[in-house]
N, C-alpha and C. Protein backbone atom coordinates (compact mmCIF):
# COMPACT_ATOMS: atom_id res chain seq x y z
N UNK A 1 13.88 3.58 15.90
CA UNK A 1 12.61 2.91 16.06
C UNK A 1 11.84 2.99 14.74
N UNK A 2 11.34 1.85 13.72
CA UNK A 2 10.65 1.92 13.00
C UNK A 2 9.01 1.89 13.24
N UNK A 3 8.28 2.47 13.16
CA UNK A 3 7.10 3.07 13.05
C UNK A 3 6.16 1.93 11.91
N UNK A 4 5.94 0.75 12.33
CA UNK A 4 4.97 0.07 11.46
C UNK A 4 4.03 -1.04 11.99
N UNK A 5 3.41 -1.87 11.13
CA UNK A 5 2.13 -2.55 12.37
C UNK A 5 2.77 -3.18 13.03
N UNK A 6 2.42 -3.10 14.20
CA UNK A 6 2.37 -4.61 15.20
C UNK A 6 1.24 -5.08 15.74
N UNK A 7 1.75 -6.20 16.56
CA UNK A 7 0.39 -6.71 17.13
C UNK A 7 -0.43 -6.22 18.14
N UNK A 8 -1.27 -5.16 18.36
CA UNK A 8 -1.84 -5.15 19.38
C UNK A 8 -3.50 -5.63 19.53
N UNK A 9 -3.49 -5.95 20.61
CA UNK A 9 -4.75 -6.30 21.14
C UNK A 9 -5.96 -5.67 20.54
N UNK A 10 -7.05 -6.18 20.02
CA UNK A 10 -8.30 -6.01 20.00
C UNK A 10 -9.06 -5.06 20.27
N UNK A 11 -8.90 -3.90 20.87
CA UNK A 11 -9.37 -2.65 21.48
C UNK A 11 -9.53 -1.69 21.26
N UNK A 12 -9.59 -0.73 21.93
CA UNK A 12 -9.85 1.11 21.48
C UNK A 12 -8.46 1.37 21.20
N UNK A 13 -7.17 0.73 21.47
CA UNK A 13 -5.77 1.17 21.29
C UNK A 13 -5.40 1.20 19.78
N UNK A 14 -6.00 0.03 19.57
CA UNK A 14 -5.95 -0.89 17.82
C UNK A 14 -6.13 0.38 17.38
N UNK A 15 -7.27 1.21 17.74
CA UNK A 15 -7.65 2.40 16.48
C UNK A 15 -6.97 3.81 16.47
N UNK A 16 -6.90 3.86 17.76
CA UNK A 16 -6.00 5.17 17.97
C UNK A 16 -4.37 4.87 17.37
N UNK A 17 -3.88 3.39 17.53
CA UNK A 17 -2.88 3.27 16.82
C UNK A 17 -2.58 3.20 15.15
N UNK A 18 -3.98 3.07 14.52
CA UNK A 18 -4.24 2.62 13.33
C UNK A 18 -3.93 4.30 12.54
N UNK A 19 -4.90 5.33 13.53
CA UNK A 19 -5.06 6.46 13.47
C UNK A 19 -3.93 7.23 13.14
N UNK A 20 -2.83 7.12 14.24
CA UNK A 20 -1.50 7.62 14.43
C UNK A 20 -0.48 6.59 13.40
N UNK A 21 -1.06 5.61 12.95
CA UNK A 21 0.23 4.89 11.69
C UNK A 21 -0.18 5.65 10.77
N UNK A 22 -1.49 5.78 10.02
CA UNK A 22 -1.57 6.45 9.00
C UNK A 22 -0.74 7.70 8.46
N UNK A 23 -1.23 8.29 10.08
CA UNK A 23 -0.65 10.20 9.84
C UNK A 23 0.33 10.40 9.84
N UNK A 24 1.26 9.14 10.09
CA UNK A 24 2.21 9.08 10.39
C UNK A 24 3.38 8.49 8.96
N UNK A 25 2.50 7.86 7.92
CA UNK A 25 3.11 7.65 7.23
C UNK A 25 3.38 9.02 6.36
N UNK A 26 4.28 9.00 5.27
CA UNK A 26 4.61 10.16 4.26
C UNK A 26 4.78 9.48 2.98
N UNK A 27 4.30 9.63 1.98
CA UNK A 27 4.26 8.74 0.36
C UNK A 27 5.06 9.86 -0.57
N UNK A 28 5.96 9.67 -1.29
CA UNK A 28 6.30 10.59 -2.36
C UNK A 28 6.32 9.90 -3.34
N UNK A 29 5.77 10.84 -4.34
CA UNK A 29 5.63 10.08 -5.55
C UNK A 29 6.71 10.75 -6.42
N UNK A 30 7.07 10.26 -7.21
CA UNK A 30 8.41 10.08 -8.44
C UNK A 30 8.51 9.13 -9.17
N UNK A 31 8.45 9.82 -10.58
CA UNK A 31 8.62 9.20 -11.89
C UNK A 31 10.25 8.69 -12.16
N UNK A 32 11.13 8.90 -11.31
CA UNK A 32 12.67 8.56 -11.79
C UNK A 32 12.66 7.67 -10.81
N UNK A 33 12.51 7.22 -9.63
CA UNK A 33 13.02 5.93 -8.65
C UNK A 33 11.90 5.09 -8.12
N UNK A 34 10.50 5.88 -8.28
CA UNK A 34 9.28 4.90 -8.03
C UNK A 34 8.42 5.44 -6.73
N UNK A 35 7.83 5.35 -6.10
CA UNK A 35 7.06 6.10 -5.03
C UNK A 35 8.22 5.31 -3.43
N UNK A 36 7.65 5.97 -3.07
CA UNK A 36 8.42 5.68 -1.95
C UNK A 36 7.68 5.44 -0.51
N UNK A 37 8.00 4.51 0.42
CA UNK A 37 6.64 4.86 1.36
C UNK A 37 7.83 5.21 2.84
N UNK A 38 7.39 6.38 3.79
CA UNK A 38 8.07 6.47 5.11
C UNK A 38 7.52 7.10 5.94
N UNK A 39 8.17 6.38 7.29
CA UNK A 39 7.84 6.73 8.65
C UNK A 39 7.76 7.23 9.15
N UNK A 40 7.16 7.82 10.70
CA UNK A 40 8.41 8.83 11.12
C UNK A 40 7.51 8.59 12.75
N UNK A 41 8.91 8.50 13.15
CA UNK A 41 8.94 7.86 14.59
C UNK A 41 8.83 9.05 15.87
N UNK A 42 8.02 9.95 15.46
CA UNK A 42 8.30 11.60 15.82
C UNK A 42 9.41 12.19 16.73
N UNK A 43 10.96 11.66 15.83
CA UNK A 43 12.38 12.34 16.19
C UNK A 43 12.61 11.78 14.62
N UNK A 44 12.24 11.36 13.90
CA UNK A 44 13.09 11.30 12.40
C UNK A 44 12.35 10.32 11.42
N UNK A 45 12.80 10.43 10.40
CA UNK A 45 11.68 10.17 9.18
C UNK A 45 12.44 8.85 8.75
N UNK A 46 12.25 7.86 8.11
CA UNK A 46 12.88 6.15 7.88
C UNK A 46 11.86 5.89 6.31
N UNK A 47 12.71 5.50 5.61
CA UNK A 47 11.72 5.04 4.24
C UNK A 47 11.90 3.69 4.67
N UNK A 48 10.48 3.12 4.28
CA UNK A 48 10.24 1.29 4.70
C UNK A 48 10.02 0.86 3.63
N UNK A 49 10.23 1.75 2.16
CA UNK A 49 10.54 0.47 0.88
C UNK A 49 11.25 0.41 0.63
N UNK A 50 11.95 -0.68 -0.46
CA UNK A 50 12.83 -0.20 -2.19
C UNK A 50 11.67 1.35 -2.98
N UNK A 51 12.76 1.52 -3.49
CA UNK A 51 11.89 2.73 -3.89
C UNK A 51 10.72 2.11 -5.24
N UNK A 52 9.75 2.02 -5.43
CA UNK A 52 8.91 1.71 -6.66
C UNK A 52 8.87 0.25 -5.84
N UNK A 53 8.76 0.05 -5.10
CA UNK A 53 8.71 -1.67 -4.63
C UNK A 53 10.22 -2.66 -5.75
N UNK A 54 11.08 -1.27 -6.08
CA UNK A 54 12.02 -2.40 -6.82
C UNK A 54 11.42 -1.81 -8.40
N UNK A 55 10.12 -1.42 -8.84
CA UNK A 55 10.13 -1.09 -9.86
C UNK A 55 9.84 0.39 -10.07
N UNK A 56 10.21 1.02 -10.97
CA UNK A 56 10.34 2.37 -11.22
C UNK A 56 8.58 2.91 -11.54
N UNK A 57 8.11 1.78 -12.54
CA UNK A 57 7.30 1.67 -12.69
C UNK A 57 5.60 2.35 -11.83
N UNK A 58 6.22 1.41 -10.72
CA UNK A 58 5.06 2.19 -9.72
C UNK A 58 5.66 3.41 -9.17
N UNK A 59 4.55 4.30 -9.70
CA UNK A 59 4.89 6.06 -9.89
C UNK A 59 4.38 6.37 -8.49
N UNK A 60 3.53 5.81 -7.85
CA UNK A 60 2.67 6.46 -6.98
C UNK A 60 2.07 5.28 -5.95
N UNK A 61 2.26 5.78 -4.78
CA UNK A 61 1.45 4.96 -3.64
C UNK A 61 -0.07 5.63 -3.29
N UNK A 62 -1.12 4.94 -3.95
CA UNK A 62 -2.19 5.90 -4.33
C UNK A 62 -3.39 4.90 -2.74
N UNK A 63 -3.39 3.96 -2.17
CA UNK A 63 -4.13 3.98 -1.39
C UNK A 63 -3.59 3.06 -0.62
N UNK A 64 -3.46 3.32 1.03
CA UNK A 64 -2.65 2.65 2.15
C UNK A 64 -4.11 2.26 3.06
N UNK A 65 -4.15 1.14 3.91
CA UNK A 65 -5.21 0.93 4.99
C UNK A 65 -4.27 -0.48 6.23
N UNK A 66 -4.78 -0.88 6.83
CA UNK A 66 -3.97 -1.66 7.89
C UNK A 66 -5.12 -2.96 7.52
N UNK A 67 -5.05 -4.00 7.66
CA UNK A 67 -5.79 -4.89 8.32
C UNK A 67 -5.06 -6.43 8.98
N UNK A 68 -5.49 -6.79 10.05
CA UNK A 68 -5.24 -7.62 10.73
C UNK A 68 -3.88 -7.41 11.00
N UNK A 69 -3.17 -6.35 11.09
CA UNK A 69 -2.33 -6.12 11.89
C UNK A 69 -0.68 -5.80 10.91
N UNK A 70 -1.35 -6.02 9.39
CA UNK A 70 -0.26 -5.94 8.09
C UNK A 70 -0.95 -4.53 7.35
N UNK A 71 0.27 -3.69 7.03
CA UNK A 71 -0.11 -2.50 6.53
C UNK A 71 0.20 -2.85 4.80
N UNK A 72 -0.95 -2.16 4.40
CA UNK A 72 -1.08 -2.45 2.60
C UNK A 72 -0.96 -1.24 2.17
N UNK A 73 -0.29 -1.31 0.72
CA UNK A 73 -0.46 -0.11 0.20
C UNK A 73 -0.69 -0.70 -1.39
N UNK A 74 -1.30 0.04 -2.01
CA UNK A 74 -1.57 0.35 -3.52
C UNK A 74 -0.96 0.98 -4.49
N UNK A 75 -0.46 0.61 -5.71
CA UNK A 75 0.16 1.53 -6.22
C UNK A 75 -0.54 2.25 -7.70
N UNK A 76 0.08 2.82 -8.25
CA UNK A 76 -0.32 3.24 -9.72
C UNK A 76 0.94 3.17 -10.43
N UNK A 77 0.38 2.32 -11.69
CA UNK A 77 1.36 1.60 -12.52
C UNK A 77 0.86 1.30 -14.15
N UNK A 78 1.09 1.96 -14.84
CA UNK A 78 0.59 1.89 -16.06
C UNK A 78 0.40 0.69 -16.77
N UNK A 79 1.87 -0.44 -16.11
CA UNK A 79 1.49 -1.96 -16.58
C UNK A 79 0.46 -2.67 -15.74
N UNK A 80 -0.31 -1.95 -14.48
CA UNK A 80 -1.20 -2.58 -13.72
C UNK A 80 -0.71 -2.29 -12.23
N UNK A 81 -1.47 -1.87 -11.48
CA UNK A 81 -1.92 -1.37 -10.10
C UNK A 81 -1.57 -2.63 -9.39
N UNK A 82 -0.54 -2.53 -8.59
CA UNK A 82 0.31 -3.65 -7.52
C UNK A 82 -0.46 -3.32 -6.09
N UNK A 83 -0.98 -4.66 -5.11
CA UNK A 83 -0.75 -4.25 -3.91
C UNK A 83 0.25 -4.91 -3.35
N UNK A 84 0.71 -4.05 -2.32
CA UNK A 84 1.77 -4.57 -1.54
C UNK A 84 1.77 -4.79 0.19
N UNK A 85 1.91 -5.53 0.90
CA UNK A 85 1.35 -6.07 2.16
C UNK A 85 2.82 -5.88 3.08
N UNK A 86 2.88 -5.03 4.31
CA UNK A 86 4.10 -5.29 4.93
C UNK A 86 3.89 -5.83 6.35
N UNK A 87 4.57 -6.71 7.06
CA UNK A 87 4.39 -6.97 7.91
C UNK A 87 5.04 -6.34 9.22
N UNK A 88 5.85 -5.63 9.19
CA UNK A 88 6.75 -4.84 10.05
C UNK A 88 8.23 -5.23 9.95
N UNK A 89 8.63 -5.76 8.95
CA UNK A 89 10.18 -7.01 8.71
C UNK A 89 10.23 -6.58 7.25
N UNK A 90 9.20 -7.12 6.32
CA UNK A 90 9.44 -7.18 4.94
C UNK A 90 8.12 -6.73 3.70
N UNK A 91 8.55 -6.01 2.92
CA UNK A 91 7.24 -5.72 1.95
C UNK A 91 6.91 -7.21 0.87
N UNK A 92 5.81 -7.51 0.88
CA UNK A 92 5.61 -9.06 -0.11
C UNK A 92 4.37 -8.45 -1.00
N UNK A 93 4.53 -8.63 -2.37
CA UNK A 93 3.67 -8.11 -3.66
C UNK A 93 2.70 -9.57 -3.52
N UNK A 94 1.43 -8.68 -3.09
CA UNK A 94 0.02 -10.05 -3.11
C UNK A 94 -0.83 -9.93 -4.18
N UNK A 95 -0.89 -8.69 -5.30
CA UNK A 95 -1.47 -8.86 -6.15
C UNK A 95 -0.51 -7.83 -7.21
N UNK A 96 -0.22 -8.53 -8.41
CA UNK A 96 0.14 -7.24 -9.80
C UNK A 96 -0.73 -8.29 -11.03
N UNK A 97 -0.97 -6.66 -11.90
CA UNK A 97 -1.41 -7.54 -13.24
C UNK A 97 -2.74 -7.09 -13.17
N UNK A 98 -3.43 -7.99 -14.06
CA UNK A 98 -4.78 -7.74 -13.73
C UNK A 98 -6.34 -8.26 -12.80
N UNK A 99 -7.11 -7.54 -12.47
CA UNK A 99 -8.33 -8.56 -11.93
C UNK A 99 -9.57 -8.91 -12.66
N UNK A 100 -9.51 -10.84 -13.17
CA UNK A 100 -9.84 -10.99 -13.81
C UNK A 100 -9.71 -10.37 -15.51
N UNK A 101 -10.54 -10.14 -15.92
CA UNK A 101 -9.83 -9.37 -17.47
C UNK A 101 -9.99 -7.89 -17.62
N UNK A 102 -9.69 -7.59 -16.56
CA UNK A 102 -9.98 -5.71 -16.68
C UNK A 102 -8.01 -5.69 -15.93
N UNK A 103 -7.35 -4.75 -16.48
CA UNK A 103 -6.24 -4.12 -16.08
C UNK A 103 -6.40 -3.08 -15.40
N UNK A 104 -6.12 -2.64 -14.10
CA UNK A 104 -6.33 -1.62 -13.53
C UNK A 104 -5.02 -0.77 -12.87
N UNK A 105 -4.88 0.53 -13.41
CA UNK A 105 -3.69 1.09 -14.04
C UNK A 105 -3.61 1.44 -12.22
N UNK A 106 -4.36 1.76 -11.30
CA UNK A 106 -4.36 2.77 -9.70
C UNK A 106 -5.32 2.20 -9.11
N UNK A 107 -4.69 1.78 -7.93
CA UNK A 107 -5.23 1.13 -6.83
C UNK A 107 -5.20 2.22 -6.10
N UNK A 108 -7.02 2.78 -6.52
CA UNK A 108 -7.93 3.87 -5.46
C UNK A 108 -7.65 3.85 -4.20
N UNK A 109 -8.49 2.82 -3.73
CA UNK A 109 -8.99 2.55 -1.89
C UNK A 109 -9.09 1.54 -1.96
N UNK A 110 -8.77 1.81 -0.15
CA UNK A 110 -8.96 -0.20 0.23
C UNK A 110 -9.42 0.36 1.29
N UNK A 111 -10.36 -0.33 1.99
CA UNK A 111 -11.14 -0.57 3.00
C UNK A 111 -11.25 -1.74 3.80
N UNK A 112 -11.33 -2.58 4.88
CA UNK A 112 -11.81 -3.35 5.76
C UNK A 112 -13.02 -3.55 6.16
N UNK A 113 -13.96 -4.34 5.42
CA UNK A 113 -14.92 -4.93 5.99
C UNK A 113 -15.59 -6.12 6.38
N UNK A 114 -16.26 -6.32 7.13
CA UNK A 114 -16.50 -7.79 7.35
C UNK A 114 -15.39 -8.56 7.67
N UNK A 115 -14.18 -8.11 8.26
CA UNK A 115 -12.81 -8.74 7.94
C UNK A 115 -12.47 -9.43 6.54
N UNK A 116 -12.92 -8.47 5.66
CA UNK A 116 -12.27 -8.98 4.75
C UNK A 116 -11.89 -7.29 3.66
N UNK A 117 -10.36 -7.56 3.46
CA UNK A 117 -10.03 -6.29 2.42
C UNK A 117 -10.44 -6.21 1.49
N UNK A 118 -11.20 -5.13 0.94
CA UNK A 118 -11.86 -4.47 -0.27
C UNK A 118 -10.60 -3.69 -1.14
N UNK A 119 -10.69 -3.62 -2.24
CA UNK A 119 -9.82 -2.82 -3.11
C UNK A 119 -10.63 -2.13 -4.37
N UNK A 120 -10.66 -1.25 -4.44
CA UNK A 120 -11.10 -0.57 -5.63
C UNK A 120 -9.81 0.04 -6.61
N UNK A 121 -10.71 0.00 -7.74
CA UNK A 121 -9.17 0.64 -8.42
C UNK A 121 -9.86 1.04 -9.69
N UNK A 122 -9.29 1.95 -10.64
CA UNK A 122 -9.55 2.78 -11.69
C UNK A 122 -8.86 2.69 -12.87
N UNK A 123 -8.80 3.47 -14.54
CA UNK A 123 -7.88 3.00 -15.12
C UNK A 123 -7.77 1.88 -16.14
N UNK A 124 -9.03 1.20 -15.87
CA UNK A 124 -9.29 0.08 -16.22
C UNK A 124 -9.46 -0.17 -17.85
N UNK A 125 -8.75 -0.98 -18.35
CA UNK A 125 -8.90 -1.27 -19.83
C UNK A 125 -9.03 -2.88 -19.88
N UNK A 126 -10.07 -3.18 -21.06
CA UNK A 126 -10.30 -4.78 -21.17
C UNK A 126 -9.23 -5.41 -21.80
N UNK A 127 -8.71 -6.65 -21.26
CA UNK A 127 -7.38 -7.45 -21.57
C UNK A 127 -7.46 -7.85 -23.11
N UNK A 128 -7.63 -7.77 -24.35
CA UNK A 128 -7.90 -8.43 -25.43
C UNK A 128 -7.69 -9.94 -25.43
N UNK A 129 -8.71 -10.83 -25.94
CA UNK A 129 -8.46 -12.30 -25.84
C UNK A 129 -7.37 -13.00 -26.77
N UNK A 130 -7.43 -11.98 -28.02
CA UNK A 130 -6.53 -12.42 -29.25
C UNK A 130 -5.30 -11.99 -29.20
């Protein structure tokens, strides 16, 4: 049994389930294969990436949150702070690089508000124009 969002209903369940995905996830970070993100279905533990999302690069899964029913995570990446969006099937990269002209090396926190995802992130150096 993999351990990741699905759809549930609108309710007090949504949070207690939101509650129990979190605690439930485990992040290791490593500089030789890339961070890693996994499950655990409480009888056994399942990794749900490529390790580094595929790049070695991302050292660290530095901030995870759920919204609308797709679990995100953040990474830290010296060429620029990736998020990554999973749906319970497949991980899809929705943002790498920079925002606007600031590079941001760690994607802090993400939050849900207003239905809409917030991201903060740190690290930040200005893109040179020349």
């Amino acid at each position: 049994m993999v351990l990741g969002p699905r759809i549930i209903p609108a309710d007090s369940k949504q949070r207690l389930w939101l509650f129990l995905t979190i605690r439930s996830m485990w992040v290791l970070q490593t500089r030789l294969t890339g961070a890693q993100v996994w499950s655990f279905d409480n009888k056994s533990w399942k990794q749900e990436n490529s390790s580094g999302f595929g790049l070695k690069d991302n050292v660290a899964i530095s901030a995870m949150t759920v919204h609308e029913n797709i679990l995100y995570a953040g990474t830290t990446n010296a060429k620029g702070g990736e998020i990554w969006a999973f749906d319970g099937q497949e991980w899809r990269c929705i943002h790498s690089g920079s925002f606007g002209d600031l590079l941001s090396k760690t994607i802090s926190s993400m939050i849900v508000y207003k239905g809409k995802l917030y991201v903060g992130a740190v690290g930040s150096d200005h893109l040179s124009s020349g």
